[in-house]
C-alpha atoms as a PDB file:
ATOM      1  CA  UNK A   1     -17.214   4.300 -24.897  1.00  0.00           C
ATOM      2  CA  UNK A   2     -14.389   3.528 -23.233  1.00  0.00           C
ATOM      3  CA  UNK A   3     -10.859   2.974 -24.983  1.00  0.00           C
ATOM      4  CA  UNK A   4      -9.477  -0.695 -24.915  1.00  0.00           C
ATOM      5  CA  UNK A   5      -5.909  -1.137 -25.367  1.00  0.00           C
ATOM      6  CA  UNK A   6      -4.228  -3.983 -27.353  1.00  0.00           C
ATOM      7  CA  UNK A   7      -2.685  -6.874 -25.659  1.00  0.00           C
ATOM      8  CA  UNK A   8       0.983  -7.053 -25.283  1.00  0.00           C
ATOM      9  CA  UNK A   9       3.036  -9.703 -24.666  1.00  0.00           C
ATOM     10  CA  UNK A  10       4.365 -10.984 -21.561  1.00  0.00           C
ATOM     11  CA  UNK A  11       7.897  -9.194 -22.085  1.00  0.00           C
ATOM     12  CA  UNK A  12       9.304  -6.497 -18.788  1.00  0.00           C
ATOM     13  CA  UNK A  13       6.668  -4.305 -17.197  1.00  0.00           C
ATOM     14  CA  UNK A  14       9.672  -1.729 -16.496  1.00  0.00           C
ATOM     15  CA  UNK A  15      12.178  -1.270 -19.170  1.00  0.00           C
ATOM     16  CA  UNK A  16      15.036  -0.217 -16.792  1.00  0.00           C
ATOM     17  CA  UNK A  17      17.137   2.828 -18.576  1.00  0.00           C
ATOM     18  CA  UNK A  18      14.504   4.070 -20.492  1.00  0.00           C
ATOM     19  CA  UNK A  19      10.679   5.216 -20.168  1.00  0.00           C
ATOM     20  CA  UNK A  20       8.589   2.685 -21.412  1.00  0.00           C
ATOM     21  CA  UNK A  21       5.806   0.075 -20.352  1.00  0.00           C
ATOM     22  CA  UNK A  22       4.788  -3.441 -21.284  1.00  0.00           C
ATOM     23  CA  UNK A  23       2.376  -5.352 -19.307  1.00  0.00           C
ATOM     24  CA  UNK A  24      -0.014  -8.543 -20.515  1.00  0.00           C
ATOM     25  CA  UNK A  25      -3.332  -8.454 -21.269  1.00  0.00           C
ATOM     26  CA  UNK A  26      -5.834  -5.421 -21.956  1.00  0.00           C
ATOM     27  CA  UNK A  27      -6.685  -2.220 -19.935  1.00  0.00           C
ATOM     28  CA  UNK A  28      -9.035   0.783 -20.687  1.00  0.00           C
ATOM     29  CA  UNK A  29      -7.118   3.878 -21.198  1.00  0.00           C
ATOM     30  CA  UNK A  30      -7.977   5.477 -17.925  1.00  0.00           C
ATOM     31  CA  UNK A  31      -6.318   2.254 -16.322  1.00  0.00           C
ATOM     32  CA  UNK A  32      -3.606   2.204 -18.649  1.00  0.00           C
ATOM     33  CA  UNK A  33      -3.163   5.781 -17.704  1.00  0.00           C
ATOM     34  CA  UNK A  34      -2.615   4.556 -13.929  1.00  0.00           C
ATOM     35  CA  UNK A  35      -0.291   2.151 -14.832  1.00  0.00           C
ATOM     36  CA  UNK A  36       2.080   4.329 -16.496  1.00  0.00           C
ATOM     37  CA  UNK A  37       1.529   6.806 -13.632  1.00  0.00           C
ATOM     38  CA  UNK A  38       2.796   3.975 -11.352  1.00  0.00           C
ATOM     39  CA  UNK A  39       5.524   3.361 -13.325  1.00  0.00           C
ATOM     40  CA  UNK A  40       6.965   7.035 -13.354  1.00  0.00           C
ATOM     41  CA  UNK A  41       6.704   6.809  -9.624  1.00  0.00           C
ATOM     42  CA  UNK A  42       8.734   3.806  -9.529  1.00  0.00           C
ATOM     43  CA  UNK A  43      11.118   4.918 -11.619  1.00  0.00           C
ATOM     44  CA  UNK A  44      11.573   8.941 -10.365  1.00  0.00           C
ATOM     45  CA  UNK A  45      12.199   7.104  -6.376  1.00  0.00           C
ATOM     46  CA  UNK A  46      14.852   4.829  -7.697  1.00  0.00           C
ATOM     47  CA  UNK A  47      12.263   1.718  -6.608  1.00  0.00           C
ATOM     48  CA  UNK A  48      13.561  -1.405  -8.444  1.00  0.00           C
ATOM     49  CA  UNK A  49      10.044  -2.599  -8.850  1.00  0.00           C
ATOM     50  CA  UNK A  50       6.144  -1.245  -9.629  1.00  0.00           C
ATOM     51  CA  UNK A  51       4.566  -3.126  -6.634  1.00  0.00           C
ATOM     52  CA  UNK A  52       1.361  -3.214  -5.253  1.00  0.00           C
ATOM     53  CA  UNK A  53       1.680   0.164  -3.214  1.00  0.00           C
ATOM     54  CA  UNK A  54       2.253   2.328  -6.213  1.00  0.00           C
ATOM     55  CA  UNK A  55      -0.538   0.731  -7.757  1.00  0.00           C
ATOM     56  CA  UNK A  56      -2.970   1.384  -5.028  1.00  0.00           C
ATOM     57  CA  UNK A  57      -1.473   5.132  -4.775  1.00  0.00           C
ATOM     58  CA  UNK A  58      -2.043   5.279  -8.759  1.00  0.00           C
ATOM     59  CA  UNK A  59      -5.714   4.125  -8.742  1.00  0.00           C
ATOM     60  CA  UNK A  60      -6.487   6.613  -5.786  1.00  0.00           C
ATOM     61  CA  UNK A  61      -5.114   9.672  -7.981  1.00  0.00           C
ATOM     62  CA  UNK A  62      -6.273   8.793 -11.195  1.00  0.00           C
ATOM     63  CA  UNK A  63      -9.724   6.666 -10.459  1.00  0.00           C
ATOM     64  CA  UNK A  64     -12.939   8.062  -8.981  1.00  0.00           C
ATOM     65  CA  UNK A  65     -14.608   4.918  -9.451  1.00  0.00           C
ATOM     66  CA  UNK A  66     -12.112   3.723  -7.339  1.00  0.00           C
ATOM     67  CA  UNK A  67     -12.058   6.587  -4.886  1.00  0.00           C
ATOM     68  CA  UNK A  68     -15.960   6.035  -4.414  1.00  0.00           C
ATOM     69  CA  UNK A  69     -15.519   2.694  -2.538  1.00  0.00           C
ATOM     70  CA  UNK A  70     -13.734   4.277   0.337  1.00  0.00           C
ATOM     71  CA  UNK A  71     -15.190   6.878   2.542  1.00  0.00           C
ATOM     72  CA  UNK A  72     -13.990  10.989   2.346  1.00  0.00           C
ATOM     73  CA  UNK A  73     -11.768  10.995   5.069  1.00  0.00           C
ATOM     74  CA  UNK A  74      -9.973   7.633   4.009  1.00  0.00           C
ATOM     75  CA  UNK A  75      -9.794   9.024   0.625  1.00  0.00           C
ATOM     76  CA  UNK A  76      -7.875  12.185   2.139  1.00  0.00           C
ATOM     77  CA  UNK A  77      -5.494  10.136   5.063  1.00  0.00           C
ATOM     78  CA  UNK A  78      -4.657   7.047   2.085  1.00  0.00           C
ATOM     79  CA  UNK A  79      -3.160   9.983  -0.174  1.00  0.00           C
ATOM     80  CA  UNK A  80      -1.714  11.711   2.609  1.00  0.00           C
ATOM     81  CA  UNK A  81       0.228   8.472   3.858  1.00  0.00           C
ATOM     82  CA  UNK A  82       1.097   7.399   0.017  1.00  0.00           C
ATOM     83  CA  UNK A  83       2.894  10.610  -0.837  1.00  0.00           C
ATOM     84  CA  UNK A  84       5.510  10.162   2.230  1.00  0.00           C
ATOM     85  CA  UNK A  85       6.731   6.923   0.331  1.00  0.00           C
ATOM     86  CA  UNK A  86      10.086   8.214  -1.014  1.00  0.00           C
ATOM     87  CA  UNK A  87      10.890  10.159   2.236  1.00  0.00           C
ATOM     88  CA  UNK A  88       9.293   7.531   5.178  1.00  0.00           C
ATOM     89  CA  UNK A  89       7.843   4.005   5.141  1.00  0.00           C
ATOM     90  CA  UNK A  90       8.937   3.786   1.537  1.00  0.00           C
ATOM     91  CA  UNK A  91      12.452   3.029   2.072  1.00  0.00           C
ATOM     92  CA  UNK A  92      12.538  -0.021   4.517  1.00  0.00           C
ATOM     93  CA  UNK A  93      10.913  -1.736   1.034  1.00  0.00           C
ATOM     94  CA  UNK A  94      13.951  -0.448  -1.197  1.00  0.00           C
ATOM     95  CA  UNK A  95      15.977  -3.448  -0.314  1.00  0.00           C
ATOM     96  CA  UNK A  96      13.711  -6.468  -0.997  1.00  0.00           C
ATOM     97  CA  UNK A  97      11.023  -7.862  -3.011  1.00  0.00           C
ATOM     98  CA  UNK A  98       6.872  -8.117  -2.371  1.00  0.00           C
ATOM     99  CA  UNK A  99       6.574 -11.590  -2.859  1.00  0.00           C
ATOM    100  CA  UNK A 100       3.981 -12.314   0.131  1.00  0.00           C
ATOM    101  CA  UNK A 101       1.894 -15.133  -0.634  1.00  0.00           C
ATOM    102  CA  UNK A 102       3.430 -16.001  -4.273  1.00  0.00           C
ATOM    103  CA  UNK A 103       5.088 -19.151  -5.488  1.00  0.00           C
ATOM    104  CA  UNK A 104       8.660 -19.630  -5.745  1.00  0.00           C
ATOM    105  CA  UNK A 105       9.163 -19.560  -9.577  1.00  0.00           C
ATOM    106  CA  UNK A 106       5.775 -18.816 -10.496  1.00  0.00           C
ATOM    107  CA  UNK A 107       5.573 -16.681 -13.940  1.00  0.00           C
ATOM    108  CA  UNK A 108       6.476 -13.164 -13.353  1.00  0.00           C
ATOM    109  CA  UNK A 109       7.288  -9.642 -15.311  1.00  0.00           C
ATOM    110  CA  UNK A 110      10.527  -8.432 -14.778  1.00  0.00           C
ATOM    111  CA  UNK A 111      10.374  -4.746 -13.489  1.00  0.00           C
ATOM    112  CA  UNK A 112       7.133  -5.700 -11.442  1.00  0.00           C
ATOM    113  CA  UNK A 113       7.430  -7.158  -7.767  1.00  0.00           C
ATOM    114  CA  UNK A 114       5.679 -10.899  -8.419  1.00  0.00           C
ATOM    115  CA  UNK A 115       2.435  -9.962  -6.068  1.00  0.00           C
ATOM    116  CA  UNK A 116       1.571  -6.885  -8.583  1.00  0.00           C
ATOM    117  CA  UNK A 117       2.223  -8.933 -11.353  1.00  0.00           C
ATOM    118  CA  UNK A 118      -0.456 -11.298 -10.343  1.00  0.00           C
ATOM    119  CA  UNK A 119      -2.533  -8.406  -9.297  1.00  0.00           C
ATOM    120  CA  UNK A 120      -2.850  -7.471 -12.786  1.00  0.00           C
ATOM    121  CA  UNK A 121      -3.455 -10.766 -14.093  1.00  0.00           C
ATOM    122  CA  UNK A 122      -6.126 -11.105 -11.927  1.00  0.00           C
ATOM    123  CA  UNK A 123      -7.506  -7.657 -12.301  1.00  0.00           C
ATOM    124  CA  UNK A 124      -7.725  -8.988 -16.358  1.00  0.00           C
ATOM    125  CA  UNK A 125      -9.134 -12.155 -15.201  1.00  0.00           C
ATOM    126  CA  UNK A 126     -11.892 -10.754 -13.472  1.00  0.00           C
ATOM    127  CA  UNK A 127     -12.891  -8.500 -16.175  1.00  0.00           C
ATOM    128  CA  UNK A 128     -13.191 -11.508 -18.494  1.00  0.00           C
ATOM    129  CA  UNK A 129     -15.669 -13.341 -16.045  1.00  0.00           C
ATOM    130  CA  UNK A 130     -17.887 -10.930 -16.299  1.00  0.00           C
ATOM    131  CA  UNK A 131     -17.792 -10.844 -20.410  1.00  0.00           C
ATOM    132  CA  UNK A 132     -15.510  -7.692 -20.889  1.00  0.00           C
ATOM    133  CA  UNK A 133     -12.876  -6.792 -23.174  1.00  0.00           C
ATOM    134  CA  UNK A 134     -10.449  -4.635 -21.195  1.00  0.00           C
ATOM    135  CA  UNK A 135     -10.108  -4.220 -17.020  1.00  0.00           C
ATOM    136  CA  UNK A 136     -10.744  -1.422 -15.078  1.00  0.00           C
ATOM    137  CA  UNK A 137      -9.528  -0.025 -11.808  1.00  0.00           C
ATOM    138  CA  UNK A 138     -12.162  -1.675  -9.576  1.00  0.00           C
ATOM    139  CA  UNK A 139     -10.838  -5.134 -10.948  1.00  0.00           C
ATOM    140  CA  UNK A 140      -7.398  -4.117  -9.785  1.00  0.00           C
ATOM    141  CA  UNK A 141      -8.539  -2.684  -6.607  1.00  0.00           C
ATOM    142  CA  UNK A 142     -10.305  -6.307  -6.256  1.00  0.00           C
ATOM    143  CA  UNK A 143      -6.914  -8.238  -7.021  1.00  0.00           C
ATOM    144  CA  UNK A 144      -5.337  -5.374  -4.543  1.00  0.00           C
ATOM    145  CA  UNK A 145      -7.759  -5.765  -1.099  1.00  0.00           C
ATOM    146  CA  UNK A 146      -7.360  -9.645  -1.948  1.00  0.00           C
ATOM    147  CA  UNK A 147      -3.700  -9.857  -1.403  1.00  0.00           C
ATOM    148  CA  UNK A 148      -2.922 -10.601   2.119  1.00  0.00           C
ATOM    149  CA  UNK A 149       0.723  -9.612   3.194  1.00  0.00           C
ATOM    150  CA  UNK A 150       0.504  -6.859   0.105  1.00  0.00           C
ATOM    151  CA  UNK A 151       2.170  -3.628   0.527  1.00  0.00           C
ATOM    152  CA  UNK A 152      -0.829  -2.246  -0.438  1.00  0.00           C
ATOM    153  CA  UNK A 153      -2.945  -3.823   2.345  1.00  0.00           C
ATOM    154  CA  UNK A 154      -0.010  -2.739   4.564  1.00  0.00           C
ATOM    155  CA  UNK A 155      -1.165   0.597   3.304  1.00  0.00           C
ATOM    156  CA  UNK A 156      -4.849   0.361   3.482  1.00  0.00           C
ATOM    157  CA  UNK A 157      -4.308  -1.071   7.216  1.00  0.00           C
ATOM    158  CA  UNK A 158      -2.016   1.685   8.756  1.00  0.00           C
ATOM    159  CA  UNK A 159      -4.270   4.498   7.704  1.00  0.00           C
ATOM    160  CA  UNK A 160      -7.192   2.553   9.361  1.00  0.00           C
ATOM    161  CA  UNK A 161      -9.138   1.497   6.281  1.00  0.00           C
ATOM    162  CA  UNK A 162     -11.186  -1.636   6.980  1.00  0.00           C
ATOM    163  CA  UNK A 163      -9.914  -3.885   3.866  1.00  0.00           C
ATOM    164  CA  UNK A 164     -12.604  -6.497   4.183  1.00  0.00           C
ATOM    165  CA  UNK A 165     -15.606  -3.338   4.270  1.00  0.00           C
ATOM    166  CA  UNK A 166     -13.678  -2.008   0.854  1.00  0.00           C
ATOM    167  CA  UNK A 167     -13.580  -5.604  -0.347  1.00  0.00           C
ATOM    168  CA  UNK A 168     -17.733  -5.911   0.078  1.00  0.00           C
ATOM    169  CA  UNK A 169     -17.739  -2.984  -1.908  1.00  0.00           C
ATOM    170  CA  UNK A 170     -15.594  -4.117  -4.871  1.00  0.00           C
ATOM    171  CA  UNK A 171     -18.056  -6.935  -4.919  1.00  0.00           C
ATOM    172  CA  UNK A 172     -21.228  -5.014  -5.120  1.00  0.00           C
ATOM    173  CA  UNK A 173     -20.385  -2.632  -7.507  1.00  0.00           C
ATOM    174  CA  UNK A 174     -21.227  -2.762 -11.083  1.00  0.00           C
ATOM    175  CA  UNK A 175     -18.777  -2.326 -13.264  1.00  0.00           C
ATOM    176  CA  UNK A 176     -19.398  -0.903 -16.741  1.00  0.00           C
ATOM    177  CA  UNK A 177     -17.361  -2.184 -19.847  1.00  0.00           C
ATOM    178  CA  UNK A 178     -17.080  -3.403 -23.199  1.00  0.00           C
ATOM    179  CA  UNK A 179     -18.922  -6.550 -23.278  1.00  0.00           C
ATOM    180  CA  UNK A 180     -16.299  -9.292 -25.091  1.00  0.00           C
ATOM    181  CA  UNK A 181     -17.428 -10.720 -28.235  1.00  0.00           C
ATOM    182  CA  UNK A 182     -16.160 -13.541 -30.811  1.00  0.00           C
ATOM    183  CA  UNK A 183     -15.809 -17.088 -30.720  1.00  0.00           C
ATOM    184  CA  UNK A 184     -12.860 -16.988 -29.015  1.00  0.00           C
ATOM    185  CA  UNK A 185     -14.709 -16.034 -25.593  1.00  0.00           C
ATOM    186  CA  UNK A 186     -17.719 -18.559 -26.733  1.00  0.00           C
ATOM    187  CA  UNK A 187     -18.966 -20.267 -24.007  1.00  0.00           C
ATOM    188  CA  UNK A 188     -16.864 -18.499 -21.327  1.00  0.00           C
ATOM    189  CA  UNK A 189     -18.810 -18.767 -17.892  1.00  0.00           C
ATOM    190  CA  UNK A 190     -19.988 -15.857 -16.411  1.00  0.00           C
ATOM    191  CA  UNK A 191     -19.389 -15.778 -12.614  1.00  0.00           C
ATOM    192  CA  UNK A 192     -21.249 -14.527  -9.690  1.00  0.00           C
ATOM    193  CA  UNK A 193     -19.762 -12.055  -6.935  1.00  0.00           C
ATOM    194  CA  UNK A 194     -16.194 -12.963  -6.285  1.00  0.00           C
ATOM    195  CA  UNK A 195     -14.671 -13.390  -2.981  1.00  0.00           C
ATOM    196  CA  UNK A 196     -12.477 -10.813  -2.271  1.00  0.00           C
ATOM    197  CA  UNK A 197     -10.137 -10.313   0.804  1.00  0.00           C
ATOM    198  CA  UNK A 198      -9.427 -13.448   2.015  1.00  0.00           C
ATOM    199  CA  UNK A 199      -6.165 -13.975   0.098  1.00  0.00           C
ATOM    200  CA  UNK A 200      -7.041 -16.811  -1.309  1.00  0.00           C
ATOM    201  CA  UNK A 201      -5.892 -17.198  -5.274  1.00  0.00           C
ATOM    202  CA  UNK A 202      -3.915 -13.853  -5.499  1.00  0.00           C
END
């Protein structure tokens, strides 16, 4: 069985000056384990935010669940392409903020651009739908392919990965958790297939 992590509050993702994370809601370890992996990377390049690139290049390390939804060859040319970050296309995005598609003022984490923030949300959100305690990569990847304008979907698109095909995929794969029980989650509909990848709600 899979580990489930306690909730924190909604307090900074990144604690600038030192080497700790804080993010809402609840993650299995293995994501968890992405998340801080993310975080390092943000941190060791000098980024001032985890956005939704280092998440994507987290999952893609650290998830073969994840991995499994996009062909070999994509697999291969998406690390390739995320590793040049620090040293190429990374450093145009030093100097402002992923905000594509957000709401001025909407809740946000400081440390975390506002589109990852809502990624993650979402990515918890999703795994609640379908009656789970804790999210798992594919729910991020969901919240990820869904964000038009993303960094991450900059990503996906330069190294010639057809988001909407990955974004099928996310839908019709099972994903296998800790169902949620209690009467706090009483009565909680369970959802069909999500849309993914039109950018709508993310």
């Amino acid at each position: 069985m899979e580990g489930v992590r306690p909730p924190f509050p909604r307090q900074s993702a990144v604690d600038h000056g030192s080497d700790h994370v804080e993010i809402e809601g609840r993650l299995t370890d293995e994501l968890a384990s992405a998340i801080a992996a993310a975080r390092r990377r943000a941190l060791r390049d000098g980024d001032r935010q985890i956005d939704t690139a280092h998440l994507l290049h987290a999952l893609m390390e650290s998830d073969p669940d994840v991995r499994a939804l996009f062909d070999g060859p994509q697999v291969a040319r998406l690390l390739g392409y995320l590793v040049q970050r620090s040293i190429g296309y990374g450093l145009r995005w030093q100097i402002g903020v992923e905000d594509a598609g957000v709401v001025p003022g909407a809740p946000g984490m400081p440390g975390w651009s506002p589109v990852a923030a809502r990624a993650m949300s979402q990515a918890y959100d999703r795994a609640r739908r379908r009656g789970e305690r804790s999210a798992h990569g594919v729910d991020l990847l969901a919240a990820l392919v869904a964000a038009n304008g993303s960094r991450a979907v900059e990503v996906l698109g330069t190294v010639g990965v057809d988001v909407g095909g990955v974004a099928r995929r996310v839908v019709e794969t099972p994903v296998v958790g800790t169902p949620v029980v209690g009467p706090d989650v009483v009565g909680t509909p369970v959802v069909g297939p999500e849309v993914v990848g039109t950018g709508e709600g993310c």
